[in-house]
Protein backbone atom coordinates (compact mmCIF):
# COMPACT_ATOMS: atom_id res chain seq x y z
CA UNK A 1 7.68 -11.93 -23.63
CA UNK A 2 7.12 -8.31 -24.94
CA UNK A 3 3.87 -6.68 -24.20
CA UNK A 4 2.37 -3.60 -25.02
CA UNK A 5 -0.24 -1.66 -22.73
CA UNK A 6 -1.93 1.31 -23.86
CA UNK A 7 -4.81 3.30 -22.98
CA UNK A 8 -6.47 5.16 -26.31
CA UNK A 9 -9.68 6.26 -26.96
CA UNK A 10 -11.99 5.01 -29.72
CA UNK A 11 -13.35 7.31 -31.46
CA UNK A 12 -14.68 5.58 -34.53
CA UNK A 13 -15.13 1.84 -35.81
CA UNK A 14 -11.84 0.86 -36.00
CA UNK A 15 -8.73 1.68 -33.49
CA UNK A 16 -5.11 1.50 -35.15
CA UNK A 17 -2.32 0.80 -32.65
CA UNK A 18 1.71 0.53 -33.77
CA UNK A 19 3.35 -2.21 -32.83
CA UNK A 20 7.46 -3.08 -33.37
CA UNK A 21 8.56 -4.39 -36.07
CA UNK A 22 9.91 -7.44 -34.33
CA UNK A 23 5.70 -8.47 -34.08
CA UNK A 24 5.59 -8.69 -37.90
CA UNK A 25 4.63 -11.99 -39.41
CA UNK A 26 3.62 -13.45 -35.52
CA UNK A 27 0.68 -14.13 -33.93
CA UNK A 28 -0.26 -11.42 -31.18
CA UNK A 29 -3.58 -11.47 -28.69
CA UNK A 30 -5.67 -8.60 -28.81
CA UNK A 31 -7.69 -7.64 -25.93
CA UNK A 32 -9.81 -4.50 -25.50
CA UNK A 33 -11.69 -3.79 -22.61
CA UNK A 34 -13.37 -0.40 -21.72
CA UNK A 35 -11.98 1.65 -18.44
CA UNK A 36 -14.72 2.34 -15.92
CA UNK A 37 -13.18 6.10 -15.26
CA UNK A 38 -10.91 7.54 -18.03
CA UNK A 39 -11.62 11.16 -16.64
CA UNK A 40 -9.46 9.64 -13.00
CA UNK A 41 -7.62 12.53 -12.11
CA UNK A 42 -3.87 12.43 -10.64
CA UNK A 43 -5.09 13.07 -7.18
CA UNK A 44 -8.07 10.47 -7.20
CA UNK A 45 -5.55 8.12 -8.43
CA UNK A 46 -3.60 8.37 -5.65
CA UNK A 47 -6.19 8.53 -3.05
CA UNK A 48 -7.41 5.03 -4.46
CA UNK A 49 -4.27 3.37 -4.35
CA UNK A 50 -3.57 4.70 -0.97
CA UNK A 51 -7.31 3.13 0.21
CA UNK A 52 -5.92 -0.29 -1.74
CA UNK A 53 -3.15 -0.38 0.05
CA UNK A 54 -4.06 0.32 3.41
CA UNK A 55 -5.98 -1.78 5.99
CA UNK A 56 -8.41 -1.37 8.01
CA UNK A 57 -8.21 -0.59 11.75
CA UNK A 58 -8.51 -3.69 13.42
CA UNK A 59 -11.49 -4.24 16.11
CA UNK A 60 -11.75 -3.98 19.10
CA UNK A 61 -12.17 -7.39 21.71
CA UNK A 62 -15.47 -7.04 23.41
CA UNK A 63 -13.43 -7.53 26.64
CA UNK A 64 -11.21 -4.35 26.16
CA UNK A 65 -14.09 -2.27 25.26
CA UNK A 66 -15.56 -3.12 28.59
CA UNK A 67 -12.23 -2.26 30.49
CA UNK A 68 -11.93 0.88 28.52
CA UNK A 69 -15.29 1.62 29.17
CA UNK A 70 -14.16 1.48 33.31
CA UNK A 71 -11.20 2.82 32.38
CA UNK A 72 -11.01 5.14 30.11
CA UNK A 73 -6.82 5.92 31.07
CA UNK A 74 -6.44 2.64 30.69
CA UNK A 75 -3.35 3.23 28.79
CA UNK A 76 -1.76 5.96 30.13
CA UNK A 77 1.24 5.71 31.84
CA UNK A 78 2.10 2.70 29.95
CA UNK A 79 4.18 3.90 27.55
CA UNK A 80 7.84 3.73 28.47
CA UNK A 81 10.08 6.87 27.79
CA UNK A 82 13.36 6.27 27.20
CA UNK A 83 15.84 8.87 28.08
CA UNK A 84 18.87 8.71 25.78
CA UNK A 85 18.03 7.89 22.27
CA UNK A 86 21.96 7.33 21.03
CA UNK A 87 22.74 5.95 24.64
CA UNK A 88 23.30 2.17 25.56
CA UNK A 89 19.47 0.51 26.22
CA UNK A 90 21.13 -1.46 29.35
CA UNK A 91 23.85 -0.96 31.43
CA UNK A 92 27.38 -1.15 30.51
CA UNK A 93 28.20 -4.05 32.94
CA UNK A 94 25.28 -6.11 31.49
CA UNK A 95 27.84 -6.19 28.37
CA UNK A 96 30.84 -7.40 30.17
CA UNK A 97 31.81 -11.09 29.27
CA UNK A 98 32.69 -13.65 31.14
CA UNK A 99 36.05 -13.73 32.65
């Protein structure tokens, strides 16, 4: 199926759009509806996809609010730093098969 979408702006009482020349003699559907914001600039455009495509920050549990509230370093300390980045995770004997 070949489709055409354009964006043009009427400026009179009749709108002229080209089509290819494989359309002639068919039956096409013509729908024209009018955009909310034609003046969207690049940068609004972007910062309303990027609000479409992002989620919200989740809740928090009425229970950990109340342990935060007691404890506000609740966290801390709970993060585990690892040491060697390109290293093995385990040690080397935990790799050793069977004999």
């Amino acid at each position: 199926m070949q489709a055409i979408h354009t964006i043009e702006t009427v400026t009179g009482p009749t709108l002229s759009i080209a089509v290819p020349v494989e359309l002639k003699g068919t039956k096409v559907e013509v729908v024209v509806t009018p955009i909310d914001d034609p003046q969207e600039s690049l940068e609004q455009a972007r910062a309303r996809k990027i609000r479409e495509l992002t989620m919200e920050i989740p809740k928090l549990s009425p229970e950990l609010v109340k342990q935060l509230a007691a404890n506000p370093n609740l966290l801390e300390g709970s993060v585990i730093h690892y040491e060697g980045p390109f290293g093995p995770a385990c040690p080397l004997e935990d790799w050793e098969a069977l004999s």
